[in-house]
C-alpha atoms as a PDB file:
ATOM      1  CA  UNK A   1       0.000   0.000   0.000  1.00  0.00           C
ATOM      2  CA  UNK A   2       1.222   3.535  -0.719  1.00  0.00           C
ATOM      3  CA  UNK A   3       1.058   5.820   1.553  1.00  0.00           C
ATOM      4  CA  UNK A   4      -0.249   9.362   0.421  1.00  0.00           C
ATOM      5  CA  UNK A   5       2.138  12.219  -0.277  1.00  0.00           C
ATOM      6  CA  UNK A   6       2.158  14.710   2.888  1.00  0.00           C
ATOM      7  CA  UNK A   7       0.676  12.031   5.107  1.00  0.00           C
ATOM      8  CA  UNK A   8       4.103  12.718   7.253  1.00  0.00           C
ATOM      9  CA  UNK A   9       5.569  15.432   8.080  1.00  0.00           C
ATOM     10  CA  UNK A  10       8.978  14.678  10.315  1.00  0.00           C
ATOM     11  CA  UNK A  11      10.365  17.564  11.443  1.00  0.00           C
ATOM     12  CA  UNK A  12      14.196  16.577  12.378  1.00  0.00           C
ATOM     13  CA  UNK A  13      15.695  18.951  15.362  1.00  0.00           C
ATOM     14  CA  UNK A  14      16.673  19.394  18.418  1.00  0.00           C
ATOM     15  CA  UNK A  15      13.790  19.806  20.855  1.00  0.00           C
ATOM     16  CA  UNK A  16      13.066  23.469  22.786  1.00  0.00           C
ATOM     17  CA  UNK A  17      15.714  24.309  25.104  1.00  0.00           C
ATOM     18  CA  UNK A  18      13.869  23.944  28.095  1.00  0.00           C
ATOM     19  CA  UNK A  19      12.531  20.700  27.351  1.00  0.00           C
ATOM     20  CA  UNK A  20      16.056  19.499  26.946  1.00  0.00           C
ATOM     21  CA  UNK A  21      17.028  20.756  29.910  1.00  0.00           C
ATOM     22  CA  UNK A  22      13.935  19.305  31.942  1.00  0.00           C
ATOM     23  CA  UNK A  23      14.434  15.780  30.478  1.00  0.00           C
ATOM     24  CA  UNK A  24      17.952  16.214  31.643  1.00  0.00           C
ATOM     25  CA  UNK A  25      17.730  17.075  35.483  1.00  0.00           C
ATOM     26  CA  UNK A  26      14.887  14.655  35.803  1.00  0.00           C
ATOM     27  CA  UNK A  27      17.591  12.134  34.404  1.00  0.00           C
ATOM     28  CA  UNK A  28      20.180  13.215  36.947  1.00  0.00           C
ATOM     29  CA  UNK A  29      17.482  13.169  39.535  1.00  0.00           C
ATOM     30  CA  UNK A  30      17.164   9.735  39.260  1.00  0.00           C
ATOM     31  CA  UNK A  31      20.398   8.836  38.907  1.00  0.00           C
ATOM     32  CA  UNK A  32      21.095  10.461  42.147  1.00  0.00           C
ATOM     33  CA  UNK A  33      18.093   8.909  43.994  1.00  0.00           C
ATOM     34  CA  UNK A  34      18.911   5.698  42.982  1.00  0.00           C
ATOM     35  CA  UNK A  35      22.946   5.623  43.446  1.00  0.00           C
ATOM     36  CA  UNK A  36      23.212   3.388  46.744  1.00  0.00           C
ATOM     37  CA  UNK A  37      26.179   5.251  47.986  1.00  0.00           C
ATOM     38  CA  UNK A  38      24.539   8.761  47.185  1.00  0.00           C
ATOM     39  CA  UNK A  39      21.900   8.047  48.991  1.00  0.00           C
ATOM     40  CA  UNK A  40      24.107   7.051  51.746  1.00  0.00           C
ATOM     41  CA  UNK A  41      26.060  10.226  51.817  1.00  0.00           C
ATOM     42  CA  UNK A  42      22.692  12.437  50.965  1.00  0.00           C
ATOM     43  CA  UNK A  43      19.721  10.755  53.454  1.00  0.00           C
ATOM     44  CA  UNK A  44      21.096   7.727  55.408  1.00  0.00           C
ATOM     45  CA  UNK A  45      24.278   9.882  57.446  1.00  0.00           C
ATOM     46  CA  UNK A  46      22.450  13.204  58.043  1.00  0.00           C
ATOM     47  CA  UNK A  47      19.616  11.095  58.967  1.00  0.00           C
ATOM     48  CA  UNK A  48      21.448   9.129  61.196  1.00  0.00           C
ATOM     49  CA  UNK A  49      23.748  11.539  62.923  1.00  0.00           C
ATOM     50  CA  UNK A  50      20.689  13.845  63.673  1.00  0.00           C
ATOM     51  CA  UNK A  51      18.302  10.793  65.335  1.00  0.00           C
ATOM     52  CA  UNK A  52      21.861   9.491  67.294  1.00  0.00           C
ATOM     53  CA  UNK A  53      23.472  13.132  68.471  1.00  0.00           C
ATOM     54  CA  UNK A  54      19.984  14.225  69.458  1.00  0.00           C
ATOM     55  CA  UNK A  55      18.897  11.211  71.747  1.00  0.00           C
ATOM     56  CA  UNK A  56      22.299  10.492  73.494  1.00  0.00           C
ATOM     57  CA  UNK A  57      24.448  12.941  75.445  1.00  0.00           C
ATOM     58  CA  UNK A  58      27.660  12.519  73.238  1.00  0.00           C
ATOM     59  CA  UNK A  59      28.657  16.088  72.558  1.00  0.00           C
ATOM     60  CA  UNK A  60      28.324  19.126  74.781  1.00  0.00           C
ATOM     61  CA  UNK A  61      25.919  21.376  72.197  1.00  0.00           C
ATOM     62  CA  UNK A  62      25.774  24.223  75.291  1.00  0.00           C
ATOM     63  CA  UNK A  63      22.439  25.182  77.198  1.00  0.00           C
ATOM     64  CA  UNK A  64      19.564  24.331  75.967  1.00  0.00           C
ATOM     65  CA  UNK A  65      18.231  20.879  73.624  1.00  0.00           C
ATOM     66  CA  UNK A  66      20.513  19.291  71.379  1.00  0.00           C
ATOM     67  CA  UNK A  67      18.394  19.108  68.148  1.00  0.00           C
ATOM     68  CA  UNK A  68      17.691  22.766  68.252  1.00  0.00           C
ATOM     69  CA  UNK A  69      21.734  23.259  68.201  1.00  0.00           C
ATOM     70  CA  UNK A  70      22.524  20.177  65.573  1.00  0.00           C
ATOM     71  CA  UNK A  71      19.353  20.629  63.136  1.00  0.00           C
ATOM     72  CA  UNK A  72      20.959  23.440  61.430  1.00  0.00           C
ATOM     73  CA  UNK A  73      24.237  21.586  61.003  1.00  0.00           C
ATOM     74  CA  UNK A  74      22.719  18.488  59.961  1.00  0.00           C
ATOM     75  CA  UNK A  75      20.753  20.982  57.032  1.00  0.00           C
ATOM     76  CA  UNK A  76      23.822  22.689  56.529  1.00  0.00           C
ATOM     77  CA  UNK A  77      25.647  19.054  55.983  1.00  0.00           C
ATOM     78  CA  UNK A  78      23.077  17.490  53.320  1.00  0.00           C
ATOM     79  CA  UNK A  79      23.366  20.739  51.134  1.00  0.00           C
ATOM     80  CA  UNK A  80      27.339  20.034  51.066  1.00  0.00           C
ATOM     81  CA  UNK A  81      26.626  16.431  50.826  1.00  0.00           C
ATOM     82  CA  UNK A  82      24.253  16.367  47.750  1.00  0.00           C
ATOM     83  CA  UNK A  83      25.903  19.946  46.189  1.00  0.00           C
ATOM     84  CA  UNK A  84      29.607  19.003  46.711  1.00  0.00           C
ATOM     85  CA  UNK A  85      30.691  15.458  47.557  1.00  0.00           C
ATOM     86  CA  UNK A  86      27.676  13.438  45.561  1.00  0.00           C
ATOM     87  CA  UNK A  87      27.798  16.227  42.599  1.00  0.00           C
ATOM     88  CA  UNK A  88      31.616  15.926  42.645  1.00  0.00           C
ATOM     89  CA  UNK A  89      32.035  11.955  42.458  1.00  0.00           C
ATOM     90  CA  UNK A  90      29.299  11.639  39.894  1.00  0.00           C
ATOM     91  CA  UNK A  91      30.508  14.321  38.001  1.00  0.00           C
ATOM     92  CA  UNK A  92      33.759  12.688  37.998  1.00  0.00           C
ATOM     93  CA  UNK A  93      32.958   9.478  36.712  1.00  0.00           C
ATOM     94  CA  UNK A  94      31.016  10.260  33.957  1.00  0.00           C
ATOM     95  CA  UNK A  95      34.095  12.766  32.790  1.00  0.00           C
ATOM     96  CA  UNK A  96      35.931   9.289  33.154  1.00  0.00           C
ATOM     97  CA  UNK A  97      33.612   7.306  30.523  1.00  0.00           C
ATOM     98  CA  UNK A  98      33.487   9.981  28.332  1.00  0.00           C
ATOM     99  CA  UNK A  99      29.458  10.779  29.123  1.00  0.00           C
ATOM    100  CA  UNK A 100      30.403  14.268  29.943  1.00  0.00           C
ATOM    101  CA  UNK A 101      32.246  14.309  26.155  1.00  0.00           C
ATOM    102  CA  UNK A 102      29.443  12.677  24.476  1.00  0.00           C
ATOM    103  CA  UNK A 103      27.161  15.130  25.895  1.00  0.00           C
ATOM    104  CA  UNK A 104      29.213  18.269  25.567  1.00  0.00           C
ATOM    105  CA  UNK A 105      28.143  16.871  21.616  1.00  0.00           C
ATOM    106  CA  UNK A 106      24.675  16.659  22.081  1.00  0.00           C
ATOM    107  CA  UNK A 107      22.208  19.551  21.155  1.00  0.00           C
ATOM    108  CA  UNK A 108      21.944  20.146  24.829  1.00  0.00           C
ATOM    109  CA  UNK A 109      24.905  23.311  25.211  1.00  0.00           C
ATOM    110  CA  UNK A 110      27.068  22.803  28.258  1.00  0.00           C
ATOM    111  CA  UNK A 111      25.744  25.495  30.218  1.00  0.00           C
ATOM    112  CA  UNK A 112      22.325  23.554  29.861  1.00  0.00           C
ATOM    113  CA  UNK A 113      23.918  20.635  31.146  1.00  0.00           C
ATOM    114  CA  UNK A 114      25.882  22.362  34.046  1.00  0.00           C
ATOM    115  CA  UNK A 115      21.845  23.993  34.947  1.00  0.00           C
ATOM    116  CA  UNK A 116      20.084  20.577  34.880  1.00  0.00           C
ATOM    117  CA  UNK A 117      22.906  19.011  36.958  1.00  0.00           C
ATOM    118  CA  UNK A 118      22.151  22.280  39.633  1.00  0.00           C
ATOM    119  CA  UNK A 119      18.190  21.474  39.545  1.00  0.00           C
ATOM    120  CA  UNK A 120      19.024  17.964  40.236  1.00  0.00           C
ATOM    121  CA  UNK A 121      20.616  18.734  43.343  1.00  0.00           C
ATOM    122  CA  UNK A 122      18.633  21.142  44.139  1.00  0.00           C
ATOM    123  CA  UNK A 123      15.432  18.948  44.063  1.00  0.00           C
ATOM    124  CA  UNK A 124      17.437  16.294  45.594  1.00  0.00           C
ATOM    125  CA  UNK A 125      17.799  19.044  48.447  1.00  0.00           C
ATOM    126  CA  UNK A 126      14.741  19.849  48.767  1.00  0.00           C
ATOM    127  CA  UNK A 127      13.648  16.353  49.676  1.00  0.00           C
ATOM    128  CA  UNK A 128      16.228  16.264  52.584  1.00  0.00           C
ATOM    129  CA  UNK A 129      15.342  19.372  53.885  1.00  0.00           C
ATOM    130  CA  UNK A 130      11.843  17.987  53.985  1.00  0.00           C
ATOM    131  CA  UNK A 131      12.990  14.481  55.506  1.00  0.00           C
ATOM    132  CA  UNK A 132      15.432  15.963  57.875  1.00  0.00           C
ATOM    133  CA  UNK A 133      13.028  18.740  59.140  1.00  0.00           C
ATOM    134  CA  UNK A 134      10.184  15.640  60.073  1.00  0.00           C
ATOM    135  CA  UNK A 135      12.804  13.828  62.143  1.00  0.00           C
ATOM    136  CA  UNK A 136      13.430  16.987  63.480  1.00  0.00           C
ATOM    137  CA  UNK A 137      10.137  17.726  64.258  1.00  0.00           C
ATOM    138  CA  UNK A 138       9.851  14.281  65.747  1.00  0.00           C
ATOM    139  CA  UNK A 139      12.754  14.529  68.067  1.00  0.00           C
ATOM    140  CA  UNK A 140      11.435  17.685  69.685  1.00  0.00           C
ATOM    141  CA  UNK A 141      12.918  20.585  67.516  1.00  0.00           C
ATOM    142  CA  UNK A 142      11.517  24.292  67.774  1.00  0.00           C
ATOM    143  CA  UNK A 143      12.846  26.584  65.040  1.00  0.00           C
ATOM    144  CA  UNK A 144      12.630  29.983  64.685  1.00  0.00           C
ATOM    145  CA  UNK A 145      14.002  33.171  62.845  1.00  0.00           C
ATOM    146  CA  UNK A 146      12.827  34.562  59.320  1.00  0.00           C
ATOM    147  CA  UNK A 147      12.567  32.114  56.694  1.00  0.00           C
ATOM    148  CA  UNK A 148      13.859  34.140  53.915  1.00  0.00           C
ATOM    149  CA  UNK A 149      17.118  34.080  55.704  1.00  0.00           C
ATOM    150  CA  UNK A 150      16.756  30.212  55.992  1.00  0.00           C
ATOM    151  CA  UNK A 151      16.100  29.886  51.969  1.00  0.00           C
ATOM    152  CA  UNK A 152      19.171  32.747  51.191  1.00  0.00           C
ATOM    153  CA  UNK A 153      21.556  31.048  53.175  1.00  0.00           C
ATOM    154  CA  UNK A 154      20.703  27.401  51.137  1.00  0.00           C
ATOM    155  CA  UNK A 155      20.944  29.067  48.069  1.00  0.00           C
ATOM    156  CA  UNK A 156      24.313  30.369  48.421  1.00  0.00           C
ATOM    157  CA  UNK A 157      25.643  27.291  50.662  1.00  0.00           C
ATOM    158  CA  UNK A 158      24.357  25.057  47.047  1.00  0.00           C
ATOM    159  CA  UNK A 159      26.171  27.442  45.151  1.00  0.00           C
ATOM    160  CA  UNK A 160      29.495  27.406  46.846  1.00  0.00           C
ATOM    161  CA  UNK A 161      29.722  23.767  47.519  1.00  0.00           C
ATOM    162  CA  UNK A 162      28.706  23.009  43.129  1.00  0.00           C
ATOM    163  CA  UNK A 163      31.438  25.269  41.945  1.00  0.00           C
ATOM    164  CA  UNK A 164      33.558  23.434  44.348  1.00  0.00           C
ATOM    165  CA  UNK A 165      32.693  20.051  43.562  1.00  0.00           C
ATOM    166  CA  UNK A 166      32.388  20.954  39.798  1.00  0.00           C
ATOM    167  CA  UNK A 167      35.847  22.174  40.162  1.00  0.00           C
ATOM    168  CA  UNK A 168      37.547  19.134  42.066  1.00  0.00           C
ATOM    169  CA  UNK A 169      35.434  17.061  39.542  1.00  0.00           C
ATOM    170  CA  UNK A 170      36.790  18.864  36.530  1.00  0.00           C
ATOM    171  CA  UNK A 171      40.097  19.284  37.097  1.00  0.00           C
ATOM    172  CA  UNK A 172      41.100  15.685  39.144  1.00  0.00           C
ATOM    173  CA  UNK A 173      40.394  11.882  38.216  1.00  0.00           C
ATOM    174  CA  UNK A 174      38.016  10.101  39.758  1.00  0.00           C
ATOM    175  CA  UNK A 175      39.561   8.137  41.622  1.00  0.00           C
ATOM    176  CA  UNK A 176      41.114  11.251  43.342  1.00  0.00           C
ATOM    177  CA  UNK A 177      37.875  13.054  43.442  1.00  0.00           C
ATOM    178  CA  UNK A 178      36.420  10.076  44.664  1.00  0.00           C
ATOM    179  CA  UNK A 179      38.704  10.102  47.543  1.00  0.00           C
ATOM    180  CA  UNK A 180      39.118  13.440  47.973  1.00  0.00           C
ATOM    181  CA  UNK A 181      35.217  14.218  48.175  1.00  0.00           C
ATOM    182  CA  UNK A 182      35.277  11.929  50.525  1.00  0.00           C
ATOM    183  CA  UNK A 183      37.577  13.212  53.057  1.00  0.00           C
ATOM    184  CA  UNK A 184      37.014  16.796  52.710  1.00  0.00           C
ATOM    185  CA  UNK A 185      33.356  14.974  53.881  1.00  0.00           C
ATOM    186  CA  UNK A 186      34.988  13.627  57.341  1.00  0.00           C
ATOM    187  CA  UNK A 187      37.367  16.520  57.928  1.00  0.00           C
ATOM    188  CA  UNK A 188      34.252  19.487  57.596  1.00  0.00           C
ATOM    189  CA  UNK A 189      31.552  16.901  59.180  1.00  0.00           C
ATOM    190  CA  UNK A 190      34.436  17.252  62.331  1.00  0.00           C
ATOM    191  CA  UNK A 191      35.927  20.364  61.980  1.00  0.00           C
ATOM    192  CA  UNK A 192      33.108  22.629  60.412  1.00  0.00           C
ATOM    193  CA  UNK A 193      30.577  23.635  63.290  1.00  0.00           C
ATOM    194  CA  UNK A 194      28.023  20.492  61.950  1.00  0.00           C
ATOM    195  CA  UNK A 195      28.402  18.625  65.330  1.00  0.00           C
ATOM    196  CA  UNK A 196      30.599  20.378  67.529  1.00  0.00           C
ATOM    197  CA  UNK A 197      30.442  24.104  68.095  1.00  0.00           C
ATOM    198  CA  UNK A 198      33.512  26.120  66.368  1.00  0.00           C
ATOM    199  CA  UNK A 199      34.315  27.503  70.108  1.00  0.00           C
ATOM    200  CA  UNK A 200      35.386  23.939  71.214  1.00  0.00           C
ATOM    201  CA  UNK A 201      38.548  24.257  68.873  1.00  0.00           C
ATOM    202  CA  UNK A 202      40.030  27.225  70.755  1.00  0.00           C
ATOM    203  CA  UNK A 203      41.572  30.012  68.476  1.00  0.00           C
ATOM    204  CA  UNK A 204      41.361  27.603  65.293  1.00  0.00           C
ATOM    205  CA  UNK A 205      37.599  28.198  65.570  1.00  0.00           C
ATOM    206  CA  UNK A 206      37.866  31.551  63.890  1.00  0.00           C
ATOM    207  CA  UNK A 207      39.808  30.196  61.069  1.00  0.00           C
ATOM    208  CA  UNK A 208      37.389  26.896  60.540  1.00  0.00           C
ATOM    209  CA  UNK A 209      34.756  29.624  60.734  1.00  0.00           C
ATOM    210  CA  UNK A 210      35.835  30.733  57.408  1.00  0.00           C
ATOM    211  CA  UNK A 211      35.019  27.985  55.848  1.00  0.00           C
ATOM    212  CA  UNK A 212      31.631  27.191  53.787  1.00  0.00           C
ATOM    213  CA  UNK A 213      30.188  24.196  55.849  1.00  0.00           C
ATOM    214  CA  UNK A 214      31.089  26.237  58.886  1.00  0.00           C
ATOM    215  CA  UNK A 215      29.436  29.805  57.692  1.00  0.00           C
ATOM    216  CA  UNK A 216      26.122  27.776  56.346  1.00  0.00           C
ATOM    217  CA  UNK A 217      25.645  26.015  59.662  1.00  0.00           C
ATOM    218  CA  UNK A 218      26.481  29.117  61.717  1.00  0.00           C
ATOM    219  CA  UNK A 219      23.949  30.912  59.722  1.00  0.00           C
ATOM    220  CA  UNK A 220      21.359  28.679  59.788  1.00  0.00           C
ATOM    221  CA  UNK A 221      21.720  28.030  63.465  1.00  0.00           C
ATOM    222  CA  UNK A 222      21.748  31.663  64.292  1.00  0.00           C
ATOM    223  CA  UNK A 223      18.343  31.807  62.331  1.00  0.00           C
ATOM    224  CA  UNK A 224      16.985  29.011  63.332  1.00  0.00           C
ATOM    225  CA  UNK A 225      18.302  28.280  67.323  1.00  0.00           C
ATOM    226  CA  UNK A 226      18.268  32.045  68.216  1.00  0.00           C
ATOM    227  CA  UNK A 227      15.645  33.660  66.035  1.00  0.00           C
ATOM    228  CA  UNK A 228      18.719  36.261  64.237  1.00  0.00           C
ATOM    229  CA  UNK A 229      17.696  38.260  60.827  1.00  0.00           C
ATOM    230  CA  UNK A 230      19.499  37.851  58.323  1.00  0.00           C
ATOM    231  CA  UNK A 231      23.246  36.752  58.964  1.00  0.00           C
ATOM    232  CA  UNK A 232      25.313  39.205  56.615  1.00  0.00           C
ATOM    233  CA  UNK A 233      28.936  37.930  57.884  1.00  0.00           C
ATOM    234  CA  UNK A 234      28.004  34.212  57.190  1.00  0.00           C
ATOM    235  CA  UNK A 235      26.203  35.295  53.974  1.00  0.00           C
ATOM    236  CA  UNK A 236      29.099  37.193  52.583  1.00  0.00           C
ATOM    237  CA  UNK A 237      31.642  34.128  53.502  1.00  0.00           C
ATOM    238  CA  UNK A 238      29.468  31.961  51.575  1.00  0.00           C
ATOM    239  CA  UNK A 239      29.144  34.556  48.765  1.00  0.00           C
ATOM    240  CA  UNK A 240      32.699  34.861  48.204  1.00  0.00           C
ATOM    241  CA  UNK A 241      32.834  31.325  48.100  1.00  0.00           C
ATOM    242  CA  UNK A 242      30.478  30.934  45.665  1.00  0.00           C
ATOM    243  CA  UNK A 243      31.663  33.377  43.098  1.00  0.00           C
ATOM    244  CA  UNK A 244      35.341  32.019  43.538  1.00  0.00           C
ATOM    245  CA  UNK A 245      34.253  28.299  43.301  1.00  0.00           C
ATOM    246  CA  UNK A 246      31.558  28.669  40.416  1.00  0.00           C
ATOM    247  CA  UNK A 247      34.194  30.908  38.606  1.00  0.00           C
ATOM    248  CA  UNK A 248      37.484  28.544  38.617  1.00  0.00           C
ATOM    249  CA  UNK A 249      35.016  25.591  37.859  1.00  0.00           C
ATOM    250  CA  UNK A 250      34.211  27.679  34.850  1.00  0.00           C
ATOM    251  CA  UNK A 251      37.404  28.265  33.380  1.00  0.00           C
ATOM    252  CA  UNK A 252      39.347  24.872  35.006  1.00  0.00           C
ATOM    253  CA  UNK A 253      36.381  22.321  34.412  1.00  0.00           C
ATOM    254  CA  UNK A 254      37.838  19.981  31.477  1.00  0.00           C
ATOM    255  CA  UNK A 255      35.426  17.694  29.776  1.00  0.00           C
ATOM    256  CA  UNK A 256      37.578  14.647  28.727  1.00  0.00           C
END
């Protein structure tokens, strides 16, 4: 049978830009949600340091209860969890086998790419927040402060710790990012003000406070614990962070 003239009208092309770059991130969302070990750095540790810190009398968190004092940290450590060491080893790997070449190829422009990869995380955050704020909840946690503050200092904490991981994952191998990520994991979760307050490490606590893990839980726990506004001195840290980290990711990253 023939088929009539016009019956068909294929249109080869690449599809709209944001449709390409919403099929993407909904890709890398579900490769994140369903990478065992992300999910292990992203849900299972937070999840588990908050329940285990909170119910037993390990660490001296100062007056009052210990979830209102480690809830921010624990927030402050899934942002740099998903954002830096999960975005970094991924981001890694697939520079390894060439996925990051092939799709540097594609239609999609690398700046696409680079934005789905940030929605990813940033819907992978969102769930945390949500699971981590239940528990919280749960275990007796009473927040307060301006939530504008709360969503500001997230925004830029995700922002420092991508360009950061971008940049350790474009510039190393994986196996050295995948080690690296790792530790720079331990030594923050430790040194960074998640579980033990800065002022327990003497004078080194004003130098640790410089660092992003330390400024976003700072800031969040000044919001949060003690009701602040906005917290300009952690905000700027991150900020600064952010620019530098995003901007030699940008001219460092390498794609093969």
């Amino acid at each position: 049978m023939t088929t009539a003239p016009g019956t068909y009208a294929p249109r080869p092309g690449a599809a709209p830009l944001p449709r390409m770059i919403g099929a993407q991130a909904a890709l890398e969302t579900r490769m994140l949600l369903r990478n065992g070990e992300q999910l292990l750095l992203t849900v299972v540790i937070p999840t588990l340091l908050l329940v285990l810190f909170s119910s037993v009398d390990v660490v001296d968190t100062g007056s009052g209860k210990a979830v209102d004092f480690l809830t921010p940290g624990i927030l402050a450590l899934a942002v740099m969890s998903t954002a830096f060491t999960g975005q970094a080893i991924a981001t890694g790997f697939e520079r390894r086998y060439g996925v990051l070449k092939r799709l540097a190829s594609s239609p999609l422009p690398r700046w696409g790419l680079m934005t789905a990869k940030t929605a990813a995380v940033l819907v992978t955050e969102v769930l945390q927040v949500i699971l981590l704020t239940v528990i919280a909840f749960a275990l007796g946690w009473s927040p307060h402060g301006n939530p504008a503050a709360v969503l500001l200092l997230l925004v830029l904490g995700t922002a420092a710790f991508s360009g950061l991981g971008l940049l350790m994952a474009g510039t190393l191998k994986a196996e050295a990012t995948l080690a690296a990520a790792n530790l720079v994991f331990l030594l923050l979760l430790v040194s960074g003000g998640v579980i033990v307050p800065l002022e327990k490490f003497g004078a080194a606590g004003h130098v640790l406070g410089l660092l992003p893990i330390s400024a976003l839980s700072d800031g969040l726990r000044d919001v949060l614990q003690h009701g602040a506004g906005m917290p300009w001195g952690d905000l700027a840290i991150l900020a600064v962070w952010a620019v530098v980290g995003l901007a030699a990711a940008g001219k460092f990253f390498r794609w093969e």
